[in-house]
Protein backbone atom coordinates (compact mmCIF):
# COMPACT_ATOMS: atom_id res chain seq x y z
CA UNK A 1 92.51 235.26 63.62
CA UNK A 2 94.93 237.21 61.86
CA UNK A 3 92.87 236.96 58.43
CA UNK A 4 89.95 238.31 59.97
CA UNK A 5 90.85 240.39 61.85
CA UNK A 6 92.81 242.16 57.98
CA UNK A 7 89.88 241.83 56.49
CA UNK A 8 87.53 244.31 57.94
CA UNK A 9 89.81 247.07 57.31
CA UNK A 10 90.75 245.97 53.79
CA UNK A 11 87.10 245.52 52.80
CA UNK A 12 87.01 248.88 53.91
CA UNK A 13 89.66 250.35 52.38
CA UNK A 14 88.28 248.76 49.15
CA UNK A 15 84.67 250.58 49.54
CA UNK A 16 87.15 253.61 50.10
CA UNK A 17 88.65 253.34 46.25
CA UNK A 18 84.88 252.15 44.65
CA UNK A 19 83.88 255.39 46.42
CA UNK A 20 86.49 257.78 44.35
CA UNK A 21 87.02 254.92 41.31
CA UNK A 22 85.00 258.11 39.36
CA UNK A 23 85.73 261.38 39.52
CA UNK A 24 83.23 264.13 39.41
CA UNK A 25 82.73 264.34 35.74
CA UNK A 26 82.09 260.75 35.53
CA UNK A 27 85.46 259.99 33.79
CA UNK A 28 87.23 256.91 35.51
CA UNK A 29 90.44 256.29 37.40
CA UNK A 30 92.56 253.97 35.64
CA UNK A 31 95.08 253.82 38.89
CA UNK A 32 91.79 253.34 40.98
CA UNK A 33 90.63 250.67 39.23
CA UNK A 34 94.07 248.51 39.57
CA UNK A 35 94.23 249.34 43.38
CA UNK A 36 90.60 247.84 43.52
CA UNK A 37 91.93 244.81 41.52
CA UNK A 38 94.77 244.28 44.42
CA UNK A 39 91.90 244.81 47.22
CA UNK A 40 89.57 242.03 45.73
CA UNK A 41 92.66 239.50 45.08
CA UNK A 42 93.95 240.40 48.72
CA UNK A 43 90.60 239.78 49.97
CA UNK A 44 90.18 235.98 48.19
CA UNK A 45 93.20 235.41 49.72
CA UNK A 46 92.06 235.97 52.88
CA UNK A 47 88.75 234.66 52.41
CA UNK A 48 90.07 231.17 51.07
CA UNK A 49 92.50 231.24 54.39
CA UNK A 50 89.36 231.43 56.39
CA UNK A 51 87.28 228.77 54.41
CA UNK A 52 90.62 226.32 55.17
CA UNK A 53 90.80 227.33 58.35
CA UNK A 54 87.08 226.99 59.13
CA UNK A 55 86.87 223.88 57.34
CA UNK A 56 90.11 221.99 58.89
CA UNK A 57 88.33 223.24 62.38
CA UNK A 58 85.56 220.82 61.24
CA UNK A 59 83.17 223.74 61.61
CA UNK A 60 81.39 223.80 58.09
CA UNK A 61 79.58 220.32 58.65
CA UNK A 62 76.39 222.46 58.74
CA UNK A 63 75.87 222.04 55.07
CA UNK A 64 76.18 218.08 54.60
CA UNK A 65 73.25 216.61 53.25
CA UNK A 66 71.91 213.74 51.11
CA UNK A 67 73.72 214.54 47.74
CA UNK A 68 74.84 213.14 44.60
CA UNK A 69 79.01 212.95 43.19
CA UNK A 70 77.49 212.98 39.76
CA UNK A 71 75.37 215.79 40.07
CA UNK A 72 78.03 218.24 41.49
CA UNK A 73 80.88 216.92 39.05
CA UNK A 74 78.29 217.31 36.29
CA UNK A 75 77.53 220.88 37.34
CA UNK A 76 81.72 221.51 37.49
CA UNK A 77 82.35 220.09 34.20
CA UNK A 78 78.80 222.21 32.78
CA UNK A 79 80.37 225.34 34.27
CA UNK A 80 83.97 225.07 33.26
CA UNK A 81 82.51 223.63 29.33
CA UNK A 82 83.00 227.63 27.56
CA UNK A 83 86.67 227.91 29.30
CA UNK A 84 88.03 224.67 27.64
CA UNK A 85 86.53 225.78 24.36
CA UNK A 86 88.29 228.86 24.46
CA UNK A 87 91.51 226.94 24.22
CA UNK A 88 90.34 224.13 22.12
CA UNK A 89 90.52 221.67 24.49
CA UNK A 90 88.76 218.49 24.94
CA UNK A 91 86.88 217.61 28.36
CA UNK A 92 85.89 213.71 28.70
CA UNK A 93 83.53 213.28 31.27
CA UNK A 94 83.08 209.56 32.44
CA UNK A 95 80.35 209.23 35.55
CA UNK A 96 77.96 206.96 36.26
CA UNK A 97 74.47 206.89 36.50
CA UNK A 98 73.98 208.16 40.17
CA UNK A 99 76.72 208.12 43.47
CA UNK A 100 74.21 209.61 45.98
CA UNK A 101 76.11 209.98 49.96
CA UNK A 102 76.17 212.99 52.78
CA UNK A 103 77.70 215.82 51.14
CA UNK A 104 78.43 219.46 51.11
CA UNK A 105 77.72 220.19 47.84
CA UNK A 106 78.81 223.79 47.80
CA UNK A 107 82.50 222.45 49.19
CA UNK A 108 82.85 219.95 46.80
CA UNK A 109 81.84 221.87 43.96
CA UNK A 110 84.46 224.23 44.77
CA UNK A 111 86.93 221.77 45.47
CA UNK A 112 86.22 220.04 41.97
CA UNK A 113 86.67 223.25 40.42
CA UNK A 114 89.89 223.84 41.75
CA UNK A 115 91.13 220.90 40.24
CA UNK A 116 89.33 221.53 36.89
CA UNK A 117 90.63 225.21 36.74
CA UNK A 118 93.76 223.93 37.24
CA UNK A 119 93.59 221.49 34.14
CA UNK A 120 92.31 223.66 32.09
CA UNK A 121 94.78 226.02 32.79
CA UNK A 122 97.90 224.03 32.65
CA UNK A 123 96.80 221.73 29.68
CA UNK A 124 97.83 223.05 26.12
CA UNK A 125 95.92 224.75 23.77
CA UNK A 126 94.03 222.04 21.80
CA UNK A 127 94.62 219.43 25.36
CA UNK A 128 93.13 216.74 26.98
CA UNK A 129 91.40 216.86 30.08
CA UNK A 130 89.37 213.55 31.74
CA UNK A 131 86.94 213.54 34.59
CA UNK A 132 86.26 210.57 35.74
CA UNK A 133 83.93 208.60 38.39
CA UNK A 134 83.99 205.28 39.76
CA UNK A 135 82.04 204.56 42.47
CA UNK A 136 81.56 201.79 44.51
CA UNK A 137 79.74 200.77 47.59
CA UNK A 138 81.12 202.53 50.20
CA UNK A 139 83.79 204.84 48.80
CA UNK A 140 84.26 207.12 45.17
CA UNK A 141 87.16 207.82 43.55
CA UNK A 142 87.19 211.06 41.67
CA UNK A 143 90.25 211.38 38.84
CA UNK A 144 90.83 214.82 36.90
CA UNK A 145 93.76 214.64 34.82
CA UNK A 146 95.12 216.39 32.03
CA UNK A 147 98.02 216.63 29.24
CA UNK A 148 99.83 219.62 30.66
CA UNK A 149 103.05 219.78 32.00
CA UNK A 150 102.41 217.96 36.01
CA UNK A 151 103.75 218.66 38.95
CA UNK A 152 107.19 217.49 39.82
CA UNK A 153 107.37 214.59 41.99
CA UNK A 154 109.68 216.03 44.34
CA UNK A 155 107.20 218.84 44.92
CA UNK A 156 103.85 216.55 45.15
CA UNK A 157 103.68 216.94 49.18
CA UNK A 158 104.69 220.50 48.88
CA UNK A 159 101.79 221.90 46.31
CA UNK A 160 99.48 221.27 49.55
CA UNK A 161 101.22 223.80 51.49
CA UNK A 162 99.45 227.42 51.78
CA UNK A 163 100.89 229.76 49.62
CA UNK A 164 103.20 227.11 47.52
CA UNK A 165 103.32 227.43 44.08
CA UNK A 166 105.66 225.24 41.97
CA UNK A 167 108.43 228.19 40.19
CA UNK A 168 107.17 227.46 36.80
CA UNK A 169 103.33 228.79 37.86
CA UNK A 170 104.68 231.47 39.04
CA UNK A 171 105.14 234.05 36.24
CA UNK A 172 102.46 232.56 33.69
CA UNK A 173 99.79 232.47 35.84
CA UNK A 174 97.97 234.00 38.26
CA UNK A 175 97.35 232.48 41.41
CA UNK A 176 97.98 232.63 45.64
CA UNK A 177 98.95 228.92 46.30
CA UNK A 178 95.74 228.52 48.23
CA UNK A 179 93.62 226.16 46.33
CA UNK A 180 95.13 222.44 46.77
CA UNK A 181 95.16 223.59 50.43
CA UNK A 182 91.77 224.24 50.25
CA UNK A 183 91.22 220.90 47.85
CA UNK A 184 92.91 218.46 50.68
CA UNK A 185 90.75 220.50 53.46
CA UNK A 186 87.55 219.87 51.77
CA UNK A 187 88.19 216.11 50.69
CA UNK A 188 89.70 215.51 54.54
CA UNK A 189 86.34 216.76 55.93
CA UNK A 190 85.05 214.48 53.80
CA UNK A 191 86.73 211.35 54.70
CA UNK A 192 88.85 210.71 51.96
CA UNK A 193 92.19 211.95 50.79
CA UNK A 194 94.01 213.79 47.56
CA UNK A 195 96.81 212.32 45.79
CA UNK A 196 98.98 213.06 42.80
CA UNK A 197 99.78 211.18 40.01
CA UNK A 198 101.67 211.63 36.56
């Protein structure tokens, strides 16, 4: 309740600052600009608190239909392809021919690109990351992995907390601590679970 009821008056409050971002001769605001920066990552944040919220509710079962794991991992992996190149890194992809169930594709693709963003943005310059499939009758597992630093064991259940980040994410990169939330929401509504591994 509390994020929506914040965001109508910061999405207005951002239309506010696109509405002076230029000044009458055309020239633009530099200090303008960053304030509209804060509004839009302010308003992710509470627009990913929502889609948790909504989702643990169970009330985004709307958009399951007949879908395919290897189809929306493939997409994931197509989408996130130019961002690994840029820092030479290496993405194995390893799915099988087909892994068709009852899916919300638009969920899971975000929930897959969490996890890839995440990789790619942890892993080294010149790093490894793996996707991986395997698929059986009834149930999938899904494994994204990577040659970046981990998570600290101690702090595995913790990452899953809103608005957790582990102290060494902190100052290198950007971030709110909302997406494993919103990575264990998705794969609960789902039927399966997230775990972490080194």
């Amino acid at each position: 309740n509390i994020a929506h009821d914040l965001r109508t008056p910061l999405t207005r409050l951002r239309n506010r600052l696109a509405s002076i971002e230029f000044d009458h001769g055309g020239e633009r605001s530099e200090a303008v600009t960053g304030l509209l920066a804060e509004a839009d990552d302010l308003l992710a944040t509470f627009n990913a608190l929502l889609r948790i919220a909504q989702i643990e509710a169970g009330n985004r079962r709307s958009g399951f239909a007949d879908s395919d794991l290897v189809t929306i991992l493939g997409d994931v992996c197509e989408f996130y392809e130019p961002l690994a190149a840029e820092k030479g890194q290496s993405v194995e992809v390893a799915l099988p021919g087909h892994c068709p169930g009852v899916f919300d594709r638009d969920l899971l693709f975000q929930a897959f690109a969490n996890l890839l963003d995440n990789a790619i943005k942890y892993a080294p310059r010149g790093g490894r990351i793996e996707v991986r499939l395997q698929a059986g009758a009834r149930e999938a597992c899904v494994s994204i992995s990577d040659n970046g630093p981990g998570i600290p064991a101690a702090e595995h259940d913790k990452v899953f907390q809103r608005f957790y980040r582990v102290e060494a994410s902190r100052s290198g990169h950007p971030g709110n601590g909302l997406g494993l939330s919103l990575v264990q929401a998705v794969i609960n509504l789902h039927g399966g679970s997230v775990q972490l591994g080194d």
